[in-house]
PDB file of N, CA and C in Angstrom:
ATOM      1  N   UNK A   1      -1.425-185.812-132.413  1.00  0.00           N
ATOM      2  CA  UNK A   1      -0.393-184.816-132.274  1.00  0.00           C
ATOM      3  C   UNK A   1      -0.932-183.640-131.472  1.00  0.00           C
ATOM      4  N   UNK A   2      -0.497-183.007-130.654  1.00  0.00           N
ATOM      5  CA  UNK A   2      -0.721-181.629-129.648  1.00  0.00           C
ATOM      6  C   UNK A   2      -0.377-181.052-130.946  1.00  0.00           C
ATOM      7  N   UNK A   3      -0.310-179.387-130.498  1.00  0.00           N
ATOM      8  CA  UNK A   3      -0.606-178.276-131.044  1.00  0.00           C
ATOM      9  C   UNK A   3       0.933-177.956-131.240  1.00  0.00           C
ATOM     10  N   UNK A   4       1.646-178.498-130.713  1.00  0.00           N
ATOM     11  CA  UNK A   4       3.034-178.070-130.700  1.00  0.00           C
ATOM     12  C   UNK A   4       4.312-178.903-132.004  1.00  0.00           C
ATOM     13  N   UNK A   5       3.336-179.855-131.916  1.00  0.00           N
ATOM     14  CA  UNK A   5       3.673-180.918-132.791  1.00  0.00           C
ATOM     15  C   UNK A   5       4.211-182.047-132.486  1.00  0.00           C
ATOM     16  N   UNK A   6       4.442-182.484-131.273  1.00  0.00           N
ATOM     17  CA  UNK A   6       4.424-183.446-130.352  1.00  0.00           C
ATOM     18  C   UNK A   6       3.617-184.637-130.669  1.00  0.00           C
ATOM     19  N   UNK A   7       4.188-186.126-130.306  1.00  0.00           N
ATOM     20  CA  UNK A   7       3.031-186.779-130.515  1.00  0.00           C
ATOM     21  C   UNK A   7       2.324-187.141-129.351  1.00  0.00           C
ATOM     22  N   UNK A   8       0.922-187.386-129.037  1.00  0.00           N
ATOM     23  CA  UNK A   8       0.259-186.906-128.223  1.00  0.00           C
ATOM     24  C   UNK A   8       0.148-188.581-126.931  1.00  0.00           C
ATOM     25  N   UNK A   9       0.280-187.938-126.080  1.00  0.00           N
ATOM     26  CA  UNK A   9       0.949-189.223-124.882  1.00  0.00           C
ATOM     27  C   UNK A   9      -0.780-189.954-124.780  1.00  0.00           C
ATOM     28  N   UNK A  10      -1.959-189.457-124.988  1.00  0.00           N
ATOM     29  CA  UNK A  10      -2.820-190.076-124.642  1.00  0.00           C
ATOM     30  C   UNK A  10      -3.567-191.504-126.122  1.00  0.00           C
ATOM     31  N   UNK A  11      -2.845-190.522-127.184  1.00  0.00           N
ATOM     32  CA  UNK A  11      -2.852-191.933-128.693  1.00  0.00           C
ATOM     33  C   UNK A  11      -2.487-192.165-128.682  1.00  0.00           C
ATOM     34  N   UNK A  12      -0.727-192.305-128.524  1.00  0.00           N
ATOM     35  CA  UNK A  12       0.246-193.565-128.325  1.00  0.00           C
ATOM     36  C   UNK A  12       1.214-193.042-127.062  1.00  0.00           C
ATOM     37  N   UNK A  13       1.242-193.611-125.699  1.00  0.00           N
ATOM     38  CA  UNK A  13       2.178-193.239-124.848  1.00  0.00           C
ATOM     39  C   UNK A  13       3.482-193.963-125.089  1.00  0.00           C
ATOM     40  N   UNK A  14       3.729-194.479-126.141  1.00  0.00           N
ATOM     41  CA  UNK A  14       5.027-194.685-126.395  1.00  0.00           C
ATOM     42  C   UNK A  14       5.823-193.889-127.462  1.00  0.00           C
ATOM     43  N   UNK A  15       5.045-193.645-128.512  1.00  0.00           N
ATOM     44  CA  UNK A  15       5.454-192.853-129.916  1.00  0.00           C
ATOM     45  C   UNK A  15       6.239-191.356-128.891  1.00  0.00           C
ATOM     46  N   UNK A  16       6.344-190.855-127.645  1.00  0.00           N
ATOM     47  CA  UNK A  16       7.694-190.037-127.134  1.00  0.00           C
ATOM     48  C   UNK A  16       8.684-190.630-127.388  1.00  0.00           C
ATOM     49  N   UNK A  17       9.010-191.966-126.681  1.00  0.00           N
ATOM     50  CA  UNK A  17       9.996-192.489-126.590  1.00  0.00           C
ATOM     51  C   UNK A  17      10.848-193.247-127.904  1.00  0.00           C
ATOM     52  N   UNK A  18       9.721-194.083-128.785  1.00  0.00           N
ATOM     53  CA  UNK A  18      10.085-194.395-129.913  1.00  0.00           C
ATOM     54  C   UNK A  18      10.751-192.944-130.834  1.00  0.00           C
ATOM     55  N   UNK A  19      10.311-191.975-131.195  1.00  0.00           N
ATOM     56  CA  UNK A  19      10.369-190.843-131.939  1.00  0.00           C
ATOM     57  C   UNK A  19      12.016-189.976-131.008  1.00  0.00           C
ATOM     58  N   UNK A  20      12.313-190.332-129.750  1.00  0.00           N
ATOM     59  CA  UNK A  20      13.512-189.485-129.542  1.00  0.00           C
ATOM     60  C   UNK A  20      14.519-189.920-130.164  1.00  0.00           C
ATOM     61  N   UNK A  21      15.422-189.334-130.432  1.00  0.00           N
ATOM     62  CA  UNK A  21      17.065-189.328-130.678  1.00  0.00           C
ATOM     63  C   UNK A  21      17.841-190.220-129.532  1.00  0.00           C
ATOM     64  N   UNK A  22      17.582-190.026-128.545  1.00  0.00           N
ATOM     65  CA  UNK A  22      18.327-190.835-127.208  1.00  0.00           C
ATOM     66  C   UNK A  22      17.965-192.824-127.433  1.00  0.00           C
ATOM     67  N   UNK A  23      16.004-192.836-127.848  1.00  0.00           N
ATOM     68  CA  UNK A  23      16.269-193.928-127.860  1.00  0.00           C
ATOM     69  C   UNK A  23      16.648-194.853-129.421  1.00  0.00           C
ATOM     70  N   UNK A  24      16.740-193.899-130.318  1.00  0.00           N
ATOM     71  CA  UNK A  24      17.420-194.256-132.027  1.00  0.00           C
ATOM     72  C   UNK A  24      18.980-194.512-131.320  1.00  0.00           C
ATOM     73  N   UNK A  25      19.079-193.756-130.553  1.00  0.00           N
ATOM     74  CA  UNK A  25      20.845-194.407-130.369  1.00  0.00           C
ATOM     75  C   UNK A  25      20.889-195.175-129.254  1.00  0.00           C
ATOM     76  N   UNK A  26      20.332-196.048-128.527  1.00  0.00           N
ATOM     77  CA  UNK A  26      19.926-197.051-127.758  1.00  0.00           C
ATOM     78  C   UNK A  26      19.544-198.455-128.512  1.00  0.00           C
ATOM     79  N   UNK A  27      19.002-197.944-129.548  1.00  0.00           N
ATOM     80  CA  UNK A  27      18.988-199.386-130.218  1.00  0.00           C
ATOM     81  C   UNK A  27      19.634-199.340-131.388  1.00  0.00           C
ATOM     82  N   UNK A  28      20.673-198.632-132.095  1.00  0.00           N
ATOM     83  CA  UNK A  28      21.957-198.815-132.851  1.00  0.00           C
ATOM     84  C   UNK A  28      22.680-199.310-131.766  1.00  0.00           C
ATOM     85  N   UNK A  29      23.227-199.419-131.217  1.00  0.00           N
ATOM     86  CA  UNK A  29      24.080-199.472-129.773  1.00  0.00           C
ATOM     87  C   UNK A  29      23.580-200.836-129.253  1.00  0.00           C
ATOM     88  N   UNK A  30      22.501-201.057-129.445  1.00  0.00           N
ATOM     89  CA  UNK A  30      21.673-202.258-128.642  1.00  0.00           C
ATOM     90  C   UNK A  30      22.026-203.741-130.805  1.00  0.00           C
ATOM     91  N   UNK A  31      22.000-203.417-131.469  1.00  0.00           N
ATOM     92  CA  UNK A  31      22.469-203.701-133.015  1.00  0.00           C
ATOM     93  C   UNK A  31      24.135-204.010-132.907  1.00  0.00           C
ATOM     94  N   UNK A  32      24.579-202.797-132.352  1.00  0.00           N
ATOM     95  CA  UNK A  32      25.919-203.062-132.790  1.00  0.00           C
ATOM     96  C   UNK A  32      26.717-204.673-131.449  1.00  0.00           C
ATOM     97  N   UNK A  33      25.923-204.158-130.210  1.00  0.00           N
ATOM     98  CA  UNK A  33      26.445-205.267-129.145  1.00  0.00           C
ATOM     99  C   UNK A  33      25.562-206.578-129.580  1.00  0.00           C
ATOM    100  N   UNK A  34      24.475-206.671-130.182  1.00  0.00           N
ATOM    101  CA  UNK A  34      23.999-208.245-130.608  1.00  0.00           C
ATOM    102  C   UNK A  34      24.632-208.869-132.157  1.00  0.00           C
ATOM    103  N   UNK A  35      25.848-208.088-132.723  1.00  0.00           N
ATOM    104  CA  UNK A  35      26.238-208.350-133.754  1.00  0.00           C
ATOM    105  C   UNK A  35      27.136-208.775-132.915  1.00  0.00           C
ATOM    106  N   UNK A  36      27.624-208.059-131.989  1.00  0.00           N
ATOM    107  CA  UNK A  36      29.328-208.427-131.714  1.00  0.00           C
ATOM    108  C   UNK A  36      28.796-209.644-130.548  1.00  0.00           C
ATOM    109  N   UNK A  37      27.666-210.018-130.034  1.00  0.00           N
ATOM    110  CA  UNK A  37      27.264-211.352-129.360  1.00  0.00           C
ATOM    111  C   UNK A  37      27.484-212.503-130.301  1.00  0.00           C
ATOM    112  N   UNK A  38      27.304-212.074-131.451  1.00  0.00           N
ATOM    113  CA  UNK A  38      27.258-213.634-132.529  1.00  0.00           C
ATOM    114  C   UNK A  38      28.466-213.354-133.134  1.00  0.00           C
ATOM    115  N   UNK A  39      29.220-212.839-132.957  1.00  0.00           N
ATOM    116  CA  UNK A  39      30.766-212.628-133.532  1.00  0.00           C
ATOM    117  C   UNK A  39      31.532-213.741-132.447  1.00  0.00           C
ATOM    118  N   UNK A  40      31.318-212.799-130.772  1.00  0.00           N
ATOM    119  CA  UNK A  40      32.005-213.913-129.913  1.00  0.00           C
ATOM    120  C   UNK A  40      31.391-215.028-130.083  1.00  0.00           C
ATOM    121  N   UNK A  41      30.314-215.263-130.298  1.00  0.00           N
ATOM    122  CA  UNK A  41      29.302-217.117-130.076  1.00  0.00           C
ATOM    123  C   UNK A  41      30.010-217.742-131.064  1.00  0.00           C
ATOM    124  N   UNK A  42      30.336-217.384-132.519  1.00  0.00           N
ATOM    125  CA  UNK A  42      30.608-218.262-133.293  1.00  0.00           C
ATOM    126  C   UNK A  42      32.351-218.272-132.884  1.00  0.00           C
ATOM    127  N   UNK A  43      32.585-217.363-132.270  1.00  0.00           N
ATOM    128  CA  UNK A  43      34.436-217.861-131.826  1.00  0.00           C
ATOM    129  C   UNK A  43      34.270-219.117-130.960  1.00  0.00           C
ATOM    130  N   UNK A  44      33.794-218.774-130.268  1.00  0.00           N
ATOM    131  CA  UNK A  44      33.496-219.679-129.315  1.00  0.00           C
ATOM    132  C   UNK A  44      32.757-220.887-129.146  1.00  0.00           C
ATOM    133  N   UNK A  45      32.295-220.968-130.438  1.00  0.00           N
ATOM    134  CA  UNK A  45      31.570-222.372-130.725  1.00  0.00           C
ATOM    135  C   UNK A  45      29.944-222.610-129.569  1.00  0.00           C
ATOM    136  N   UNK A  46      30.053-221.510-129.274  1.00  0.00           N
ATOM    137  CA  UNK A  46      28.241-221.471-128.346  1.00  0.00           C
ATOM    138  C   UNK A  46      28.076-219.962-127.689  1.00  0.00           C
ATOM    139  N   UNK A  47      26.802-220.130-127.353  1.00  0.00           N
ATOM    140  CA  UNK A  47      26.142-218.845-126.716  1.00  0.00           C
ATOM    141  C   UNK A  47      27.018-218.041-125.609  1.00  0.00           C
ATOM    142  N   UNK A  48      27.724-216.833-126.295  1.00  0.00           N
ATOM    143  CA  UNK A  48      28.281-216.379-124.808  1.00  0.00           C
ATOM    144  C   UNK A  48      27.071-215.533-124.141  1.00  0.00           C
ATOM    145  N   UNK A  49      25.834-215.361-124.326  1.00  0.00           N
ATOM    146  CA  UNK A  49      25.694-214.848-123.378  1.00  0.00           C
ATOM    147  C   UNK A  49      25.533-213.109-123.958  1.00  0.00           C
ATOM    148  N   UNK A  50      24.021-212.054-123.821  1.00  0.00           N
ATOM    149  CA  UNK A  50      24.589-211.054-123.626  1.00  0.00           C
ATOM    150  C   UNK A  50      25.255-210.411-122.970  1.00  0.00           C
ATOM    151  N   UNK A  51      24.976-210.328-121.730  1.00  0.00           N
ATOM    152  CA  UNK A  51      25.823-209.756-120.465  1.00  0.00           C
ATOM    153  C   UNK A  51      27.358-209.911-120.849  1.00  0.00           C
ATOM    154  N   UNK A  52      27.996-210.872-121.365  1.00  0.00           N
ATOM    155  CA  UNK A  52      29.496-211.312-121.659  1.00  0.00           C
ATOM    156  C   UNK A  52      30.043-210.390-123.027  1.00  0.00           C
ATOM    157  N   UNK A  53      28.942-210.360-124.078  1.00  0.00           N
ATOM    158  CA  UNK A  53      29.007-209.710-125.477  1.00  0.00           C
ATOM    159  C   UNK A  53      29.008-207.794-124.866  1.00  0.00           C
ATOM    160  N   UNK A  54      28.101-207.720-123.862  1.00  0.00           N
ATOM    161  CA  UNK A  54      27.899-206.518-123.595  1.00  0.00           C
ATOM    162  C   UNK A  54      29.458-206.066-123.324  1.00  0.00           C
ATOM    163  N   UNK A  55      29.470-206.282-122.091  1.00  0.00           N
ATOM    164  CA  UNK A  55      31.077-206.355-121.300  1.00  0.00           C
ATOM    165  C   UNK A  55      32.157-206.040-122.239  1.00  0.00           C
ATOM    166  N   UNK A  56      32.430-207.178-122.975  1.00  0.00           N
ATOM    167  CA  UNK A  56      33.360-206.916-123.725  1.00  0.00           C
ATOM    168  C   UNK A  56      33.684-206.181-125.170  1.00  0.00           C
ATOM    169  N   UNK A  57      32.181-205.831-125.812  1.00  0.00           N
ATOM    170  CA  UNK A  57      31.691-204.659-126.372  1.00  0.00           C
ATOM    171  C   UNK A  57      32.377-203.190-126.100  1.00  0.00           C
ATOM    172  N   UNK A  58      32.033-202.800-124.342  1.00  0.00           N
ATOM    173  CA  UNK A  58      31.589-201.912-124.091  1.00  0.00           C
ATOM    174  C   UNK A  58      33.326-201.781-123.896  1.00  0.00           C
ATOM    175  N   UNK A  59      34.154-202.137-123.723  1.00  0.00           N
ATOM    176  CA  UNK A  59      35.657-202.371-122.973  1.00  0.00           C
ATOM    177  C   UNK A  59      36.448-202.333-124.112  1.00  0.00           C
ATOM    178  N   UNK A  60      36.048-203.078-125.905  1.00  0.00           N
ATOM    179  CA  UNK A  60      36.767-203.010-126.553  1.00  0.00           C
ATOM    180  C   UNK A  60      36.518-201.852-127.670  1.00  0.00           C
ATOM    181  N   UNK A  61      35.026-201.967-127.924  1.00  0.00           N
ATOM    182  CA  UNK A  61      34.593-201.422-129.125  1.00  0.00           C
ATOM    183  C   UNK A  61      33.449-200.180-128.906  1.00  0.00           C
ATOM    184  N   UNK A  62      32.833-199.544-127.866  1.00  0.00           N
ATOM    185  CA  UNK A  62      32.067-198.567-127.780  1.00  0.00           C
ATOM    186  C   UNK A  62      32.905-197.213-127.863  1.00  0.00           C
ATOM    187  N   UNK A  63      34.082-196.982-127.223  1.00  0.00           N
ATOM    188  CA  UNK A  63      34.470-195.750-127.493  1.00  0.00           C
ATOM    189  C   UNK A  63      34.499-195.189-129.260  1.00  0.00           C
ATOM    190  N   UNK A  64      35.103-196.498-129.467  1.00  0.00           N
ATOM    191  CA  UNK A  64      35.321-196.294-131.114  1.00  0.00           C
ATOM    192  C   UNK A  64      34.270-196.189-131.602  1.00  0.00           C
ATOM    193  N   UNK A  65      33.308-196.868-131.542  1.00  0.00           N
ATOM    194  CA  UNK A  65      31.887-196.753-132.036  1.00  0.00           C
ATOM    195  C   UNK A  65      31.390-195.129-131.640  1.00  0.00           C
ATOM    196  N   UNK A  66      31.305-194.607-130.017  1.00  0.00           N
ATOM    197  CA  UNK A  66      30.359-193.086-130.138  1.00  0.00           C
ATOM    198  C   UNK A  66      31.516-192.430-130.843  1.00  0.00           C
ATOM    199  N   UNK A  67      32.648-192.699-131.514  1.00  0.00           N
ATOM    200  CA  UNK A  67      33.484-191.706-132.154  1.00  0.00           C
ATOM    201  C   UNK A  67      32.774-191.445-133.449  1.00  0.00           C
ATOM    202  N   UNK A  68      32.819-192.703-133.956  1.00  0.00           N
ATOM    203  CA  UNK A  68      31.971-192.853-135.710  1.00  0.00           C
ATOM    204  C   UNK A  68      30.952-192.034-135.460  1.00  0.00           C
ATOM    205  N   UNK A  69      29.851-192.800-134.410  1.00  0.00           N
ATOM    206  CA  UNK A  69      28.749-191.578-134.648  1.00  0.00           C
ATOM    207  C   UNK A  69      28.627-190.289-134.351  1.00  0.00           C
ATOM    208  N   UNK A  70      29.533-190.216-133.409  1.00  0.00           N
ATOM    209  CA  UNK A  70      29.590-188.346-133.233  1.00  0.00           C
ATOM    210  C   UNK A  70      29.768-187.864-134.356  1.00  0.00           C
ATOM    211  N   UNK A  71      30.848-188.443-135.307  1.00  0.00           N
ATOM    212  CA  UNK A  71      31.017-188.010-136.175  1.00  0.00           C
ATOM    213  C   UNK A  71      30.216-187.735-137.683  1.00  0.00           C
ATOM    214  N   UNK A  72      29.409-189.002-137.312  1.00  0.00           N
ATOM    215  CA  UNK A  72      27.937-189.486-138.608  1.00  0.00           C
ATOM    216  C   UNK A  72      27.212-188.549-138.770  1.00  0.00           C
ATOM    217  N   UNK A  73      27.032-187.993-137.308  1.00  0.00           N
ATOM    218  CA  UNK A  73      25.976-187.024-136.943  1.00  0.00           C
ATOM    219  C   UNK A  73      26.402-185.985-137.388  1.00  0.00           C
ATOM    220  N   UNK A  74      27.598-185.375-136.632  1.00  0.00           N
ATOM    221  CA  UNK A  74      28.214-184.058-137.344  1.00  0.00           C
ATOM    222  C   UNK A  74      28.113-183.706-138.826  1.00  0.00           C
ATOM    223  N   UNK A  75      28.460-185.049-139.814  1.00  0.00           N
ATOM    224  CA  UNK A  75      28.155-184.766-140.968  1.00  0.00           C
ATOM    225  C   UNK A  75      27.004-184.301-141.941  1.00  0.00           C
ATOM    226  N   UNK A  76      25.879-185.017-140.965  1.00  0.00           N
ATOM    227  CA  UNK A  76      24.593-185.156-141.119  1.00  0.00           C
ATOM    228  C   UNK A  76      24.324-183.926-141.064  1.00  0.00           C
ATOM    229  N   UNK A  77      24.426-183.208-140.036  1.00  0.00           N
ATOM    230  CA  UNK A  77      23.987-181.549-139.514  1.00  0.00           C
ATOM    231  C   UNK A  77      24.586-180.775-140.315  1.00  0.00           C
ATOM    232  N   UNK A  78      25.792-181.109-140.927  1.00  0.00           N
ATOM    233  CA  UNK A  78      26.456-179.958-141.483  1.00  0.00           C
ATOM    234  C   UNK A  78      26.173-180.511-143.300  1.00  0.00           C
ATOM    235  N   UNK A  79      25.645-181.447-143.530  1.00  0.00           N
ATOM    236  CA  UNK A  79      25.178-181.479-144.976  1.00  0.00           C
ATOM    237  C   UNK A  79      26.173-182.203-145.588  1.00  0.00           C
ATOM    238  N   UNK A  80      27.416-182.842-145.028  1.00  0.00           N
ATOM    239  CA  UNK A  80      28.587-183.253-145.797  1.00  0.00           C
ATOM    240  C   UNK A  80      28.380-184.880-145.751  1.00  0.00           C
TER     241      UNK A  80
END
């Protein structure tokens, strides 16, 4: 850890990236589109494919999704 309280890029140059907020919601987001990959696969009786799960993720179900969490969060910050 630096002096600042940082974790220090030369003991782990990844523990920045693991430890941000940007990439905790990169892989909820990256969770919620490989759930909805095996949602379409089993409609569909085989592998659609991420790129296809992504797509149609991102077209049906992401707005609704950063709504929840804007909102998760808000609650979070405000203690409710």
């Amino acid at each position: 850890m630096s002096k600042a309280g940082t974790p220090s890029l030369t003991a782990d140059p990844n523990a920045v990236f693991r430890n941000s907020a940007l990439y905790r919601e990169f892989l909820l987001e990256r969770e919620e589109i490989l759930r909805h990959k095996w949602y379409l696969s089993e409609q569909a009786g085989l592998d659609v494919g991420f790129e296809k799960a992504l797509l149609d993720w991102i077209v049906k179900h992401r707005a609704a999704w950063r709504c929840q969490r804007e909102n998760a969060l808000a609650k979070e910050k405000t203690g409710g």
